[in-house]
C-alpha atoms as a PDB file:
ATOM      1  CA  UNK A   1     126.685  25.826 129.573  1.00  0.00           C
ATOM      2  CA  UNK A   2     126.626  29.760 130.791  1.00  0.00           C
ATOM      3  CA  UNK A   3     127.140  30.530 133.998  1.00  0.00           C
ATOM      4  CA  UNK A   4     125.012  33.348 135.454  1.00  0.00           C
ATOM      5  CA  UNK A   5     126.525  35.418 138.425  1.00  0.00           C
ATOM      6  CA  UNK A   6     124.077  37.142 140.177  1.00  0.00           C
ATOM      7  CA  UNK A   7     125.131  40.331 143.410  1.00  0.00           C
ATOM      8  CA  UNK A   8     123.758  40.351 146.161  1.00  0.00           C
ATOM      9  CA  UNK A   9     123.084  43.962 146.624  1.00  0.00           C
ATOM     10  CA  UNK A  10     121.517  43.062 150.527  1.00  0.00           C
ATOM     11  CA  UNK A  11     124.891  43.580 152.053  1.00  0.00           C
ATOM     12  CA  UNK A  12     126.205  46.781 150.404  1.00  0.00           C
ATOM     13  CA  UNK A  13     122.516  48.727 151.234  1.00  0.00           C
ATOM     14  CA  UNK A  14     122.954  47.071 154.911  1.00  0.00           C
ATOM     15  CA  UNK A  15     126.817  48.619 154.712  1.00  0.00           C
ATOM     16  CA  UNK A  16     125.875  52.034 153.666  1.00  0.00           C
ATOM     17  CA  UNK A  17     122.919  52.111 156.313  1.00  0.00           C
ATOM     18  CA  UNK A  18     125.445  51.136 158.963  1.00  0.00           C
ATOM     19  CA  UNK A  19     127.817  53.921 158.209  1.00  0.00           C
ATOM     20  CA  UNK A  20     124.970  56.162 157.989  1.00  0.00           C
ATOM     21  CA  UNK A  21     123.616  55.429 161.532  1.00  0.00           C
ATOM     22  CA  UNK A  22     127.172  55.414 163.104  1.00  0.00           C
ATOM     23  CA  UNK A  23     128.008  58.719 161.369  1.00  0.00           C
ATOM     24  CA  UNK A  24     124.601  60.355 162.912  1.00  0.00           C
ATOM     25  CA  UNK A  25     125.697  58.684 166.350  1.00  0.00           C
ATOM     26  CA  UNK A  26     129.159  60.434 166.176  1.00  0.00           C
ATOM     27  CA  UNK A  27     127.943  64.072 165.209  1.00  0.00           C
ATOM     28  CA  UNK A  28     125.583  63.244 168.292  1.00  0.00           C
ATOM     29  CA  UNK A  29     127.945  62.498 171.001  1.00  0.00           C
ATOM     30  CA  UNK A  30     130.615  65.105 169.142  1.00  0.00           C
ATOM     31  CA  UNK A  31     128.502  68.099 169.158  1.00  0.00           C
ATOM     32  CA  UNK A  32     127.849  70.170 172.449  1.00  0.00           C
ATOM     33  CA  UNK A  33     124.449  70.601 173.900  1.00  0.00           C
ATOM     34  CA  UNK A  34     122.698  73.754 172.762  1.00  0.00           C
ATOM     35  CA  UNK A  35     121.168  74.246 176.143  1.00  0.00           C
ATOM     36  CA  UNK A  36     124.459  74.241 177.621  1.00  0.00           C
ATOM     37  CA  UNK A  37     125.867  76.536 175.052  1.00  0.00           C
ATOM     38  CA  UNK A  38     122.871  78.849 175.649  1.00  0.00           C
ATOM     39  CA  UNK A  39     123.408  78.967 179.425  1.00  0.00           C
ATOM     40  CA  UNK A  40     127.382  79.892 179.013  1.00  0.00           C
ATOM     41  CA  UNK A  41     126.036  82.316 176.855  1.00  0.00           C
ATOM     42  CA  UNK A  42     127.955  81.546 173.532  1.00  0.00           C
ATOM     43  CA  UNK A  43     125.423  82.131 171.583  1.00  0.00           C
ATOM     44  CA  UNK A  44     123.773  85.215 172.618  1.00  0.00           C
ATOM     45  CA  UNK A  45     121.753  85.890 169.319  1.00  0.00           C
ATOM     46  CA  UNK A  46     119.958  82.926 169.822  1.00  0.00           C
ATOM     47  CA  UNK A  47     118.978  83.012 173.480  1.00  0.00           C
ATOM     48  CA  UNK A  48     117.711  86.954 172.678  1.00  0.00           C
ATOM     49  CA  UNK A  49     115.688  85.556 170.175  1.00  0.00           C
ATOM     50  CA  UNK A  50     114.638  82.488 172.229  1.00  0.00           C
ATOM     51  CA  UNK A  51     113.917  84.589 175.408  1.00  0.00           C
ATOM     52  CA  UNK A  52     112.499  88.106 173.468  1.00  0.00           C
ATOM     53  CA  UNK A  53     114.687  89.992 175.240  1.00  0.00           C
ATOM     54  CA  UNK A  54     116.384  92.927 174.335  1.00  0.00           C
ATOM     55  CA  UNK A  55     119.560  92.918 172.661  1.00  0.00           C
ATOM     56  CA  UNK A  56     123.132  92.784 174.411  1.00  0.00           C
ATOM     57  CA  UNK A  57     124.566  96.777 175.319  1.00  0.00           C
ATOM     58  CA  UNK A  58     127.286  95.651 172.616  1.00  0.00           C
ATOM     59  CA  UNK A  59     124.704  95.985 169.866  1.00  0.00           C
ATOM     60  CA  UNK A  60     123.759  98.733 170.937  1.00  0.00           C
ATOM     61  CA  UNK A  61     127.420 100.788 170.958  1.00  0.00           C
ATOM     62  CA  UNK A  62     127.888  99.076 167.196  1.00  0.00           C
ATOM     63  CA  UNK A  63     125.584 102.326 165.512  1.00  0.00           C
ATOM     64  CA  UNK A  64     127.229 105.824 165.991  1.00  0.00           C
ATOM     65  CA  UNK A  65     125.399 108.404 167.919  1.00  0.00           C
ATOM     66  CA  UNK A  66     123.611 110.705 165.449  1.00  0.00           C
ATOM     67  CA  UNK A  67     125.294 114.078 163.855  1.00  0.00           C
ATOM     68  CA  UNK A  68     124.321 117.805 165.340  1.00  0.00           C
ATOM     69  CA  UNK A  69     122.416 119.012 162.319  1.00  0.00           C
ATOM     70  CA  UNK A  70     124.058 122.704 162.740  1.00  0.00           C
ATOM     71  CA  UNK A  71     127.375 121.127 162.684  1.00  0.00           C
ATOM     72  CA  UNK A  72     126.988 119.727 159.767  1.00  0.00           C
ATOM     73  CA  UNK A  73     125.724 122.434 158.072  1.00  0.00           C
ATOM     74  CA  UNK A  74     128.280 124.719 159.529  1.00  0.00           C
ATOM     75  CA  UNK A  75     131.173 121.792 158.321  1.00  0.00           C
ATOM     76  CA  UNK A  76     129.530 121.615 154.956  1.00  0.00           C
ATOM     77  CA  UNK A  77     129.636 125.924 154.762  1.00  0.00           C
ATOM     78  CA  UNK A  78     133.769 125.792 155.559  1.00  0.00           C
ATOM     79  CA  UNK A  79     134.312 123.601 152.533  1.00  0.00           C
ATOM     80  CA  UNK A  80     132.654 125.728 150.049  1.00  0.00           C
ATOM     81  CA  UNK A  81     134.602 128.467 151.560  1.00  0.00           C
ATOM     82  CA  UNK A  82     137.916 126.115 150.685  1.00  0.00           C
ATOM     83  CA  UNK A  83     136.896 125.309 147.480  1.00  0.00           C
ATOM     84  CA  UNK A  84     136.523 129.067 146.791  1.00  0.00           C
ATOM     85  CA  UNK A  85     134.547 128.491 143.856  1.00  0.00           C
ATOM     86  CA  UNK A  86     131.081 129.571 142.246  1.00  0.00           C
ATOM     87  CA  UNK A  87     129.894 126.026 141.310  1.00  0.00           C
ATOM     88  CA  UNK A  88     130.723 125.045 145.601  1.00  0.00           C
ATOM     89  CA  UNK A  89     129.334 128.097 147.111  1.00  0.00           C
ATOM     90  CA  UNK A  90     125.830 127.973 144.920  1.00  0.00           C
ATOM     91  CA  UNK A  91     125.304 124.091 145.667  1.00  0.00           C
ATOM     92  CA  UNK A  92     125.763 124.873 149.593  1.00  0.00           C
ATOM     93  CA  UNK A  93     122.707 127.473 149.021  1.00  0.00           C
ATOM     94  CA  UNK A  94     120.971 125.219 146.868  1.00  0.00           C
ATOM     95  CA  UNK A  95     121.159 122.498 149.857  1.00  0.00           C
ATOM     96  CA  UNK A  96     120.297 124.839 152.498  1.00  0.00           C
ATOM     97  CA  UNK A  97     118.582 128.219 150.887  1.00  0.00           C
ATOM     98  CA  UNK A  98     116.739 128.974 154.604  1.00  0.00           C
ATOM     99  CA  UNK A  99     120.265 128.629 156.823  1.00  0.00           C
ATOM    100  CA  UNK A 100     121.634 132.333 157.912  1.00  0.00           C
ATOM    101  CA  UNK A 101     124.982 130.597 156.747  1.00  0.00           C
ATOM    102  CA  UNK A 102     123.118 130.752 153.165  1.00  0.00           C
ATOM    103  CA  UNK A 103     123.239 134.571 153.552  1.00  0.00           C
ATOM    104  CA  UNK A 104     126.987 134.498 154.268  1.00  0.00           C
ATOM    105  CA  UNK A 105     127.445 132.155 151.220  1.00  0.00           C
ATOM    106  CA  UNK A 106     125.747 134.600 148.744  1.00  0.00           C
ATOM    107  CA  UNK A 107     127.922 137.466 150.158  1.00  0.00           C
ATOM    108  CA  UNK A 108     131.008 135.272 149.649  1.00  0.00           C
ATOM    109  CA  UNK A 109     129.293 134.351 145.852  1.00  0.00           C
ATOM    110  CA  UNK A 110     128.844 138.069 145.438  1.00  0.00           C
ATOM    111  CA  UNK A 111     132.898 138.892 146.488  1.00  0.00           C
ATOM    112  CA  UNK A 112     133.592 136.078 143.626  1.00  0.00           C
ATOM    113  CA  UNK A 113     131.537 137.245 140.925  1.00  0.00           C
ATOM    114  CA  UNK A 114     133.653 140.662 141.115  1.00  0.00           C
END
C-alpha cells in the first residue's frame, strides 16, 4: 500500500504574509515623517515644488553671471595676436568681420603677409 504525503501550503502563504505586513510596519515606524522633514526644511526641493515658490538664493548663485560681450571679443583678439599666425588672425575676422578690432586684425594680417 502507497502512502501519499500531501503539504500543506496554508502555513507557508500565512508565513510569508506575516513577514510581509511586519516588514511594511517597520519601514513605517523607521522612516521620519515627511511633514516634519518639510518643516526643518531638509528637503527644500520638495517644499518649493509643494508650495510654488521660488527657488532657494543658493540656486540661484549655482549659474555664473553672464560674460561682457566686448571682453570677450577683445580676449578672443589678444590670442590671435599670440598665435601670430594667418590661419588665427583670419578666423578672428571671420567671427567678428563688423568689430573695429577686425580692422586692427587685417592690419596685423597685412604686417604678416609681408
Amino acid at each position: 500500500m502507497r502512502r501519499v504525503f500531501r503539504i500543506n501550503r496554508a502555513p507557508r502563504a500565512f508565513t510569508v504574509s506575516l513577514a510581509f505586513t511586519i516588514s511594511l510596519l517597520t519601514v513605517a515606524v523607521l522612516l521620519p515623517d515627511s511633514g516634519r522633514l518639510l518643516q526643518k526644511g531638509h528637503l527644500s526641493m520638495a517644499k518649493a515644488i509643494a508650495s510654488d515658490a521660488k527657488p532657494d538664493k543658493a540656486t540661484a548663485k549655482t549659474m555664473p553671471p553672464a560674460r561682457d560681450p566686448k571682453r570677450a571679443v577683445e580676449e578672443e583678439y589678444q590670442i590671435a595676436r599670440r598665435l601670430n599666425t594667418v590661419q588665427s588672425l583670419e578666423l578672428f575676422i571671420a567671427r567678428h568681420p563688423d568689430d573695429p578690432l577686425a580692422a586692427r586684425a587685417r592690419a596685423d594680417l597685412r604686417s604678416l603677409s609681408r
